[in-house]
Protein backbone atom coordinates (compact mmCIF):
# COMPACT_ATOMS: atom_id res chain seq x y z
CA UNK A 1 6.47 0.50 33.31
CA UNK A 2 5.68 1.83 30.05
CA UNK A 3 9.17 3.74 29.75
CA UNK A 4 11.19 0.38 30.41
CA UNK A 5 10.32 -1.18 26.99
CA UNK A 6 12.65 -4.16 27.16
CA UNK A 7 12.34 -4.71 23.38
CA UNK A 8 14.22 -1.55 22.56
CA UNK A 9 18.07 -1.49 22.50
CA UNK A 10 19.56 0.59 24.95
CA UNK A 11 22.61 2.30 26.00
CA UNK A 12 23.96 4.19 28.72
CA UNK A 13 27.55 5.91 30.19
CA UNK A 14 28.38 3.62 32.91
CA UNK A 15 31.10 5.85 33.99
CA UNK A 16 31.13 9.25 35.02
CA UNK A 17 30.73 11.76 32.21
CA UNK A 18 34.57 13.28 32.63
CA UNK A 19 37.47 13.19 31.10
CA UNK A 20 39.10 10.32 32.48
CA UNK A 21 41.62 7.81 30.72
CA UNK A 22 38.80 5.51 30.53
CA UNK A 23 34.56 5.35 30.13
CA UNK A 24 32.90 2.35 29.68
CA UNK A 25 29.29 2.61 27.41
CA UNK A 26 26.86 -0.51 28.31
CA UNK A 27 24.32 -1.84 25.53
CA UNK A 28 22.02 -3.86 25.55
CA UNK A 29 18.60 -5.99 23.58
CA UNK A 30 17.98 -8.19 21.15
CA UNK A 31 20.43 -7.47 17.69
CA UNK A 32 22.95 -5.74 20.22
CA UNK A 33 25.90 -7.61 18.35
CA UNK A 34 24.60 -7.44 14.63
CA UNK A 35 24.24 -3.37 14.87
CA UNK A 36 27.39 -3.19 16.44
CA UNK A 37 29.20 -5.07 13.80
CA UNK A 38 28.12 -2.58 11.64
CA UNK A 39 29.98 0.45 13.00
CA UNK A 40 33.14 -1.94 13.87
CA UNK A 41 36.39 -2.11 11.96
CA UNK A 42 36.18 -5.96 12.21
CA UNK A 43 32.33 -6.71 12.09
CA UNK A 44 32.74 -10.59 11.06
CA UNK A 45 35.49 -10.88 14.09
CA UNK A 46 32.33 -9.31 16.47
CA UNK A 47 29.19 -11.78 14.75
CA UNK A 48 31.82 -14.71 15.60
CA UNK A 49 32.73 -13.87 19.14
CA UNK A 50 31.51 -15.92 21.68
CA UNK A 51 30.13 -14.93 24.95
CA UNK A 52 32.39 -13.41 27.65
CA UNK A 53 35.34 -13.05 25.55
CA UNK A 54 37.28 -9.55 24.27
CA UNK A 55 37.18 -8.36 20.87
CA UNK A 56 39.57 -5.50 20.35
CA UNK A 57 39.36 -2.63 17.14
CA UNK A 58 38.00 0.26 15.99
CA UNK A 59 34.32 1.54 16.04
CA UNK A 60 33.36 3.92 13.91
CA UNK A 61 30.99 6.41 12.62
CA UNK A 62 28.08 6.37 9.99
CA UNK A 63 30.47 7.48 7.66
CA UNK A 64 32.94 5.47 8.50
CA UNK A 65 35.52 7.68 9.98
CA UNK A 66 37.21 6.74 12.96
CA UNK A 67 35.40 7.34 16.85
CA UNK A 68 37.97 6.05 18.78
CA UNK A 69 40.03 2.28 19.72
CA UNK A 70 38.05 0.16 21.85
CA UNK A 71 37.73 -3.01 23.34
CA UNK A 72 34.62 -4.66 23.38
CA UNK A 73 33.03 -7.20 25.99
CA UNK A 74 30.58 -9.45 24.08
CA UNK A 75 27.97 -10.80 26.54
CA UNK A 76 25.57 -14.04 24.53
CA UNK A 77 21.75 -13.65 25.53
CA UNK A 78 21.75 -15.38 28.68
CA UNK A 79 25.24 -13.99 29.97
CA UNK A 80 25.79 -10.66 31.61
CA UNK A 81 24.38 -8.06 33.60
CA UNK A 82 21.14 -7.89 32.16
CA UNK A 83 20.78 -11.84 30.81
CA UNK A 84 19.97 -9.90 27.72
CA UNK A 85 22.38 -9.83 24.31
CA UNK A 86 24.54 -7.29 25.50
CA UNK A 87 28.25 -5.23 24.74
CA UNK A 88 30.45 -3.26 26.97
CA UNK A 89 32.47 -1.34 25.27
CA UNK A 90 35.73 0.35 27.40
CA UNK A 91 37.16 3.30 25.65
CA UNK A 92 38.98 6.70 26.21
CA UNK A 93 37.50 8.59 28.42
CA UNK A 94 37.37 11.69 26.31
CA UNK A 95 33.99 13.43 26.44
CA UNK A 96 33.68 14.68 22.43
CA UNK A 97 34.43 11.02 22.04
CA UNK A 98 31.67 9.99 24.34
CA UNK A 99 29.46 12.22 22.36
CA UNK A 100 30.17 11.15 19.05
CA UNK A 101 29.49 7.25 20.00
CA UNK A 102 26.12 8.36 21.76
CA UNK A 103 25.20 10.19 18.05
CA UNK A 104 26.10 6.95 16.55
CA UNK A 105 24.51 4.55 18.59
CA UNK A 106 21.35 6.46 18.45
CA UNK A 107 21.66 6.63 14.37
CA UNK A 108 21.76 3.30 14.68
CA UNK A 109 18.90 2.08 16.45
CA UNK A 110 19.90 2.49 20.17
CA UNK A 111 18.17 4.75 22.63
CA UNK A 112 19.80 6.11 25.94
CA UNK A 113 18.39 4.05 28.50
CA UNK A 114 16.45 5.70 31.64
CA UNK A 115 17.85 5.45 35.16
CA UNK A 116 17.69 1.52 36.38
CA UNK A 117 16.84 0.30 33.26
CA UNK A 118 19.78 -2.31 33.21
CA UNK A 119 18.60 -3.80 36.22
CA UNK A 120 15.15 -3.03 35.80
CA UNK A 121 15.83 -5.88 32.75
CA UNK A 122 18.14 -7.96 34.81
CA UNK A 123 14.82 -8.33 36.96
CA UNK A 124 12.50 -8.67 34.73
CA UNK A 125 14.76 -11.69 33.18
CA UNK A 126 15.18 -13.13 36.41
CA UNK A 127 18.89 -12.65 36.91
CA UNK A 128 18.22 -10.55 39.78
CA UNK A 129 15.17 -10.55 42.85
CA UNK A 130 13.95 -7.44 44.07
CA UNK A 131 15.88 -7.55 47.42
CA UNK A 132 19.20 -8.19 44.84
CA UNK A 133 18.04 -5.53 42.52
CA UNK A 134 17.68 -3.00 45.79
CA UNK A 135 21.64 -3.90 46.79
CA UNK A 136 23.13 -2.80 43.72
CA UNK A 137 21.91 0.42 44.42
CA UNK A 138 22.63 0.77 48.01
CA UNK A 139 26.50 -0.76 46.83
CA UNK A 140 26.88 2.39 44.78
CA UNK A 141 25.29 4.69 47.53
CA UNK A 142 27.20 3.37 50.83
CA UNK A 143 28.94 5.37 52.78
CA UNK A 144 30.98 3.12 54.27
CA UNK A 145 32.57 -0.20 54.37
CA UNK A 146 30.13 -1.78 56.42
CA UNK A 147 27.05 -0.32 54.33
CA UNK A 148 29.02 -1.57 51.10
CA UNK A 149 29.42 -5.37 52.62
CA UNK A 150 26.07 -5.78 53.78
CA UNK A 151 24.48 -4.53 50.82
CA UNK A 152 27.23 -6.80 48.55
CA UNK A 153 25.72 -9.90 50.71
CA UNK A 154 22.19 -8.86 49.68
CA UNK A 155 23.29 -9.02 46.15
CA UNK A 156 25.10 -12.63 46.63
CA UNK A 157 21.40 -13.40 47.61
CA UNK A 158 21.72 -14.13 51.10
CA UNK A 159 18.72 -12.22 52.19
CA UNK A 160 16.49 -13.70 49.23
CA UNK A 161 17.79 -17.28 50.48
CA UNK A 162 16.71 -16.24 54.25
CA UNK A 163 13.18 -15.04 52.89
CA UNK A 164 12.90 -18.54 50.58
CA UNK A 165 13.43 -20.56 53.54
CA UNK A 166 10.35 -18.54 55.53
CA UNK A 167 7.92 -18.76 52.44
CA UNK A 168 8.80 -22.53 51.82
CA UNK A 169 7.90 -22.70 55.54
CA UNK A 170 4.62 -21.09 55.28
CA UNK A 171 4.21 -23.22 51.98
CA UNK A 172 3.95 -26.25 54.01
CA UNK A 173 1.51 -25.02 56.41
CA UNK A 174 -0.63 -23.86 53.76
CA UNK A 175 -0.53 -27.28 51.99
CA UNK A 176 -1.56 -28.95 55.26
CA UNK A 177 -4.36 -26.87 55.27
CA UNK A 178 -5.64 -26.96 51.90
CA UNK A 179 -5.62 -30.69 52.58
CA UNK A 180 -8.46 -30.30 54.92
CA UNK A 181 -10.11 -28.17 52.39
CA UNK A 182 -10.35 -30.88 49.87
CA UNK A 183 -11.98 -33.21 51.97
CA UNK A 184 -15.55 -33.63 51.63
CA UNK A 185 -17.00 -33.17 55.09
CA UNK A 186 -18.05 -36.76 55.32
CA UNK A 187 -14.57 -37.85 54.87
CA UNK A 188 -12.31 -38.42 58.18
CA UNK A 189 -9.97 -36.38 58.96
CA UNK A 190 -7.86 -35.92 61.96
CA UNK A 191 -8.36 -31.98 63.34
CA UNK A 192 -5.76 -29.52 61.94
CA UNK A 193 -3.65 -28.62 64.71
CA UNK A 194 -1.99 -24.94 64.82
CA UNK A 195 1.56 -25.56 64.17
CA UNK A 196 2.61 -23.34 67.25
CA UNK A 197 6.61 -24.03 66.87
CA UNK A 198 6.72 -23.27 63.63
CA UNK A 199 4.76 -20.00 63.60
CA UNK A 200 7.06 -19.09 66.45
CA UNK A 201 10.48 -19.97 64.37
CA UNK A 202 9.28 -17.97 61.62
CA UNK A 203 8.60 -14.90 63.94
CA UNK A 204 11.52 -14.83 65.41
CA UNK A 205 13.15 -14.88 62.30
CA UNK A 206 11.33 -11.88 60.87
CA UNK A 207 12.38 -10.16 63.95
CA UNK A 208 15.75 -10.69 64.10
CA UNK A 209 15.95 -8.97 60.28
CA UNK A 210 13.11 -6.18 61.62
CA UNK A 211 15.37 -5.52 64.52
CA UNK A 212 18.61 -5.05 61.33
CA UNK A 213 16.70 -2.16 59.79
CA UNK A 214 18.12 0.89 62.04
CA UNK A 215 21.59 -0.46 62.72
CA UNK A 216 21.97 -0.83 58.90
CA UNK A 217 20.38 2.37 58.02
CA UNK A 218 22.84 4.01 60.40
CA UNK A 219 25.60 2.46 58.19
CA UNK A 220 24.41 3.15 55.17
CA UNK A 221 22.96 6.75 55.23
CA UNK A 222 24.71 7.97 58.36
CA UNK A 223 23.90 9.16 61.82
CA UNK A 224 23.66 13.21 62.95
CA UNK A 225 25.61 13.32 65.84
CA UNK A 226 25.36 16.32 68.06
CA UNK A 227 27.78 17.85 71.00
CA UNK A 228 25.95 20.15 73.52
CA UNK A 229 26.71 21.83 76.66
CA UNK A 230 27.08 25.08 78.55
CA UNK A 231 29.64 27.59 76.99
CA UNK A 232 33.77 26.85 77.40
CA UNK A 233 32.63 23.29 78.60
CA UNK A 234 34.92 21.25 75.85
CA UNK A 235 32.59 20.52 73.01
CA UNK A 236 34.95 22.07 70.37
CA UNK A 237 38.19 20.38 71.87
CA UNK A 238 36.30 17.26 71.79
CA UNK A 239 34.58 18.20 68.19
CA UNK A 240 38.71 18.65 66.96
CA UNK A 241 39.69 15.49 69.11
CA UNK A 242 37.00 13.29 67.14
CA UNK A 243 37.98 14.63 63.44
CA UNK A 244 41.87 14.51 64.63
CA UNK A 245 42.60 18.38 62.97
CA UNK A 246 41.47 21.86 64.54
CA UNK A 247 38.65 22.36 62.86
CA UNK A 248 36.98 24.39 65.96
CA UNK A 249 37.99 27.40 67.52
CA UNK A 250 39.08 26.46 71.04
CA UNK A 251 39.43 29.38 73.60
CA UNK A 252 38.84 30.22 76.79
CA UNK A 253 36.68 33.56 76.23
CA UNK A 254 33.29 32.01 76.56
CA UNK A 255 30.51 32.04 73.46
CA UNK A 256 33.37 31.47 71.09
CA UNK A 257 31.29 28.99 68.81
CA UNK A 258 28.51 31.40 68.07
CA UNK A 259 27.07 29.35 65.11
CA UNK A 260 26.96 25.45 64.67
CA UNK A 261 29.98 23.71 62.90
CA UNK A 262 29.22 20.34 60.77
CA UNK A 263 31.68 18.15 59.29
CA UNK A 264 31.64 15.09 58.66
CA UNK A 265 33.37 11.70 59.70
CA UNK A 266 33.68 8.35 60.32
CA UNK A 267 33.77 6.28 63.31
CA UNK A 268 33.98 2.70 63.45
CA UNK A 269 32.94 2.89 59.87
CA UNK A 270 29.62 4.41 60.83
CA UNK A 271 29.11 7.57 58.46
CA UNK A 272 28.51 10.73 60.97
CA UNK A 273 27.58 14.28 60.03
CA UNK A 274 29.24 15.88 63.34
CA UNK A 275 27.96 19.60 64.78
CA UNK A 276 29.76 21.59 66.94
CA UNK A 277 26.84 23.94 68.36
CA UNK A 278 26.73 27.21 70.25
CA UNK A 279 26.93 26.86 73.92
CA UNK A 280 23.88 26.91 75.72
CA UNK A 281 23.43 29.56 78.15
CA UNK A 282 21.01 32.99 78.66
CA UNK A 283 22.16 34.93 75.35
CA UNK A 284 23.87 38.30 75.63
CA UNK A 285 22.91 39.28 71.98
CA UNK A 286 20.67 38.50 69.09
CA UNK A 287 23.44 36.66 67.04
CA UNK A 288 24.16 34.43 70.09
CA UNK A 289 20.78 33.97 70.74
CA UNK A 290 19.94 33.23 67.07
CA UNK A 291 22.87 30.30 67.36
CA UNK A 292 21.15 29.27 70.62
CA UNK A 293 18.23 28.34 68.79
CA UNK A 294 19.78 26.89 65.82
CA UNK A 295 21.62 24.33 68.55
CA UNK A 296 18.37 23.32 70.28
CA UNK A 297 16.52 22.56 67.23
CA UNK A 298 19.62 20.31 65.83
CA UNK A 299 19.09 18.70 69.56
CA UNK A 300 15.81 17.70 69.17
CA UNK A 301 16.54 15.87 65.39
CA UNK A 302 19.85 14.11 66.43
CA UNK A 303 20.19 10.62 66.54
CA UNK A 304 22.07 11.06 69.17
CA UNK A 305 23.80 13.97 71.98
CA UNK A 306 27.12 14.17 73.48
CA UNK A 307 26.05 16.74 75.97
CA UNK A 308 29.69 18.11 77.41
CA UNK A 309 29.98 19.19 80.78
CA UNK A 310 33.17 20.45 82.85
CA UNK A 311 30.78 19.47 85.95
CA UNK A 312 29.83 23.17 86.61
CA UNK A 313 26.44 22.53 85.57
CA UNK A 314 23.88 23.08 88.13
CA UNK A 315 21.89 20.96 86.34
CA UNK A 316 22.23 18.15 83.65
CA UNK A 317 19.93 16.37 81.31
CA UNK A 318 18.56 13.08 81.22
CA UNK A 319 20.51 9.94 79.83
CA UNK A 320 18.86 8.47 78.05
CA UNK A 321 19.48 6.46 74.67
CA UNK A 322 20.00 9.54 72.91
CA UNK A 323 21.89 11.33 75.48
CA UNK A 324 24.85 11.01 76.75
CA UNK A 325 26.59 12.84 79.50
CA UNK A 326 30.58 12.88 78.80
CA UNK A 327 32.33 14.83 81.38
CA UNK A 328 35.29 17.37 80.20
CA UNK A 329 39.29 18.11 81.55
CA UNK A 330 39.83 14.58 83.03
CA UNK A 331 43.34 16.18 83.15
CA UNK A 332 42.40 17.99 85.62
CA UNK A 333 40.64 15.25 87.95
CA UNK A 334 37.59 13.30 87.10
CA UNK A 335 34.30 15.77 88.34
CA UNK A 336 31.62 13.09 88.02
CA UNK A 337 30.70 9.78 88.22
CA UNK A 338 30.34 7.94 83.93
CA UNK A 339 32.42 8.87 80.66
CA UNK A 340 35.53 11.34 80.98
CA UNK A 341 37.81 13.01 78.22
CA UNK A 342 40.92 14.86 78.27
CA UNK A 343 41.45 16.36 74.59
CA UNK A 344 44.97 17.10 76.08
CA UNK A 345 46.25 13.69 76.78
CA UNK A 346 43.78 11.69 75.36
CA UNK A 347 42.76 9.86 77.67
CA UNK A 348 39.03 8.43 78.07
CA UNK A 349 38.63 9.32 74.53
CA UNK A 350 38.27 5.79 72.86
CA UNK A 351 35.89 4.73 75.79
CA UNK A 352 33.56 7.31 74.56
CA UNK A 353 33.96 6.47 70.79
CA UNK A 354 32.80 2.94 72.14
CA UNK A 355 29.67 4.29 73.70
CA UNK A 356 29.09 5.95 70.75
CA UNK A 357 29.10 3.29 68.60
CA UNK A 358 26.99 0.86 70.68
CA UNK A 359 24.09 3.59 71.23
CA UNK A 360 24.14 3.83 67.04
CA UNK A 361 24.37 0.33 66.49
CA UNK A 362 21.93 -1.28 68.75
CA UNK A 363 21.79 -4.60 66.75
CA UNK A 364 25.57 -5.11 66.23
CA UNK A 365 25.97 -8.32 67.73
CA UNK A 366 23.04 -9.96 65.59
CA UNK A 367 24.93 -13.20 64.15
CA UNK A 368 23.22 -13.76 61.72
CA UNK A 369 24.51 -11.96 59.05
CA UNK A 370 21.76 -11.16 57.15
CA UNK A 371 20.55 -7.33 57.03
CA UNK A 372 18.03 -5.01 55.82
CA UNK A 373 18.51 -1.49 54.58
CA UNK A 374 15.40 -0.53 52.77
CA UNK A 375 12.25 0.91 54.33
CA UNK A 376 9.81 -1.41 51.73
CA UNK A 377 11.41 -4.37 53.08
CA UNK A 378 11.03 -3.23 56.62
CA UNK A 379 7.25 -3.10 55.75
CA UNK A 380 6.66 -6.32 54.02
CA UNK A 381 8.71 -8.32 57.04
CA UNK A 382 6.71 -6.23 59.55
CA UNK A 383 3.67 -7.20 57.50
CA UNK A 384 4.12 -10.58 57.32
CA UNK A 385 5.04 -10.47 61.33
CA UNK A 386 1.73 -9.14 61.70
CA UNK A 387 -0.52 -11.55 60.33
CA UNK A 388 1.65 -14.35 61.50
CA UNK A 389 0.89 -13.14 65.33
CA UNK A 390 -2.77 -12.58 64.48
CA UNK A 391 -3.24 -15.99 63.12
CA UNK A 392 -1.56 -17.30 66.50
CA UNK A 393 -4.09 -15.29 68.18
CA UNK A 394 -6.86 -16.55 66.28
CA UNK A 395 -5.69 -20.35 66.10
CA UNK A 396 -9.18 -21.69 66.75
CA UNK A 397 -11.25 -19.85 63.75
CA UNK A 398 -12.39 -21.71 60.63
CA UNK A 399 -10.07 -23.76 58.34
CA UNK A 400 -10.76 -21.75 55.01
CA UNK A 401 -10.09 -18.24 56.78
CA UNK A 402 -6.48 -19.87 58.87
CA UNK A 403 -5.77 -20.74 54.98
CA UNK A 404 -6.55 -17.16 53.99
CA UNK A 405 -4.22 -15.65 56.77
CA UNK A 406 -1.14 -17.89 55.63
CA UNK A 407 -1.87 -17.16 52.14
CA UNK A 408 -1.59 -13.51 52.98
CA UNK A 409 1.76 -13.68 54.97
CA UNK A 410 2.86 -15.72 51.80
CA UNK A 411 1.72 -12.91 49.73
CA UNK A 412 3.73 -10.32 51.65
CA UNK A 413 6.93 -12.04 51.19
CA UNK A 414 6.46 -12.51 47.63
CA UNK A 415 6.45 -8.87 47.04
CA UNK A 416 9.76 -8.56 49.02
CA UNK A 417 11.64 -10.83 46.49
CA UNK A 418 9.84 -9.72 43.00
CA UNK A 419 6.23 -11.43 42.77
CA UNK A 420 4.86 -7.42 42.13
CA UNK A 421 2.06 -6.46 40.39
CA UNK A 422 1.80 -2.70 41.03
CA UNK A 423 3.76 -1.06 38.17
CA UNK A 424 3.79 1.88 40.48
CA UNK A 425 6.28 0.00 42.93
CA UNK A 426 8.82 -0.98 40.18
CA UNK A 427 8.99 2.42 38.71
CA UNK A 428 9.48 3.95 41.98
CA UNK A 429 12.02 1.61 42.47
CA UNK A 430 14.30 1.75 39.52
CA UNK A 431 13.92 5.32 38.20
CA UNK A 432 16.25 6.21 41.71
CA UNK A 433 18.99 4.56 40.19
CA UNK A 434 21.93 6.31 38.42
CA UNK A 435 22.10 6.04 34.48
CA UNK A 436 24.13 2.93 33.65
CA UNK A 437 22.73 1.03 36.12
């Protein structure tokens, strides 16, 4: 982490660089207030100001002309985002404005700060845990509701809590073993039994928030949803009847959709990228044929397939949890047995949305609140799952190597909440944040 020097002042756009009424420019490090109160047009008003209070004025440049009016938010080391010293200043969002302050800060001792480095320090202070630290970005990134209020749970520490409580767990198992181990051999001691119920708890626990990772990945980064079927067979009346505007041509002349068509919506606040694809059928022409393909290799990497029949097919293809089988023209009498649609009336069309949604969200009904979202986490709890079973298998070896298989599962939770030593793992971490954060 050689580029995260926490001793340096930093600062960063928090806002998006465009003219907007407002931007807000974070700093932060030790001396933040002293070097502002230097470029301020009330600089004893600023060294006076205590923590989480507004001071209002003028900052201005090395030469003491006017940048702009601001307000500033003074943040005391041990208050704020980063638990460092720390200013927020709000201003007009006026980008030769912006520029001049960024000249000015840097004249005066502040460098721009690299992606993540606020957090990065709000970590490395302690404000934050790594599974907190992981939330603010996946806040900024959701794509939806849902994503946004599981990931704003993670940050409110729920998921560090739920982790706590399984190391604490594993704590006392450990110390009841390390007991034994301090006994001379001569000394009596009744035989260390396997804790059995406890190992089990703690299992099921890990895979109750293993089992989280897909439904909340679906919410957060989105699912490819793809219709298929024979030509003229409704996918592109059913395509329009999902994104509620005629987005699709819809005809009767067969082969009309000769290319896919994406767009993207959302359904029960599940992000989908949506593709209307070229019916399937023996090509009469390279272009159609060239579509074909296209369609059958947007098949195979769907997370899931609304194949579309009218109930001509002669044949249809497996359901399965990927596929399903929605029959077309219910206005026109139901032609098979499952899920039926009529993009005329409307009818049968919410039953499908609800299929839809519970073949993306396998682990809806999971009560307990608590959800994962990032692949390293996934890992460490699958980890720790790991051992945990092997040492269940392996109840009856030695004393010193049962300690060394809780010590490990201990380990692998540590890294989930922050106990890292791999600067490699931090940097890949922080540097995909945006600048500001």
């Amino acid at each position: 982490m050689a580029n995260y020097e926490t001793e340096e002042r930093i600062y960063a756009l928090a806002t998006a660089y465009y003219p907007a009424a407002l931007a807000i420019v974070r700093t932060s490090g030790e001396g933040t207030i002293e070097a502002l109160s230097r470029i301020f047009s009330s600089p004893e008003r600023l060294l006076k100001s205590r923590s989480n209070t507004l001071c209002h004025g003028y900052l201005l440049d090395t030469d003491g002309r006017k940048i702009d009016e601001v307000v500033l938010s003074v943040y005391r080391k041990g208050h704020g985002y980063t638990s460092e010293e720390a200013v927020e200043i709000s201003m007009h969002g006026s980008l030769p404005l912006i520029n001049r302050l960024s000249l000015t800060l840097e004249q005066i001792g502040f460098r721009k700060a690299l992606p993540g480095e606020f957090t990065y320090r709000a970590f490395m202070h302690g404000r934050l845990d790594l599974t907190e630290a992981e939330a603010v970005e996946e806040i900024v990134s959701a794509k939806s509701q849902e994503a946004a209020a599981s990931a704003l749970d993670r940050l409110g520490g729920n998921l560090s809590a739920l982790i706590c409580q399984m190391k604490s767990a594993l704590i006392d198992i450990l110390s009841s073993l390390e007991v034994q181990l301090d006994y001379a051999e001569d000394e009596i001691l009744e035989d260390w039994v396997y804790p059995e119920d406890e190992v089990r708890s703690i299992l099921t626990t890990l895979d109750n928030l293993i089992g989280t990772y897909e439904s909340s990945r679906i919410y957060s980064q989105g699912a490819k949803v793809v219709l298929a079927g024979k030509t003229n067979a409704g996918k592109s009346s059913f395509f329009n009847a999902l994104l509620k505007e005629r987005r699709a041509i819809v005809s009767e002349i067969e082969g009309t959709t000769r290319d896919y068509i994406e767009a993207e919506c959302v359904i029960r606040g599940i992000p989908v990228r949506l593709f209307d694809t070229a019916g399937l059928r023996v090509a009469k022409e390279e272009i159609e044929a060239e579509g074909i393909e296209r369609s059958k290799t947007l098949i195979r990497d769907a997370d899931l397939v609304l194949y579309i029949t009218d109930g001509s097919d002669d044949s249809l293809p497996v359901c399965d949890e990927k596929t399903i089988i929605i029959y077309s023209k219910l206005d026109e009498g139901r032609k098979g047995e499952g899920l039926s649609f009529s993009s005329v009336t409307g009818e049968g069309i919410k039953e499908v949305i609800d299929e839809i949604e519970r073949r993306l969200v396998r682990h809806k009904d999971y009560d307990g609140r608590v959800m994962i979202d990032s692949q390293r986490q996934r890992d460490g709890l699958i980890e720790c799952r790991d051992i945990l079973k092997e040492s269940m298998v392996n109840r009856n070896m030695s004393v010193d190597l049962m300690a060394m298989s809780f010590q490990a599962a201990i380990r692998s939770l540590n890294t989930l909440i922050g106990d890292v030593s791999s600067e490699e793992i931090l940097d890949n971490l922080f540097s995909k944040f945006c600048l500001g954060k």
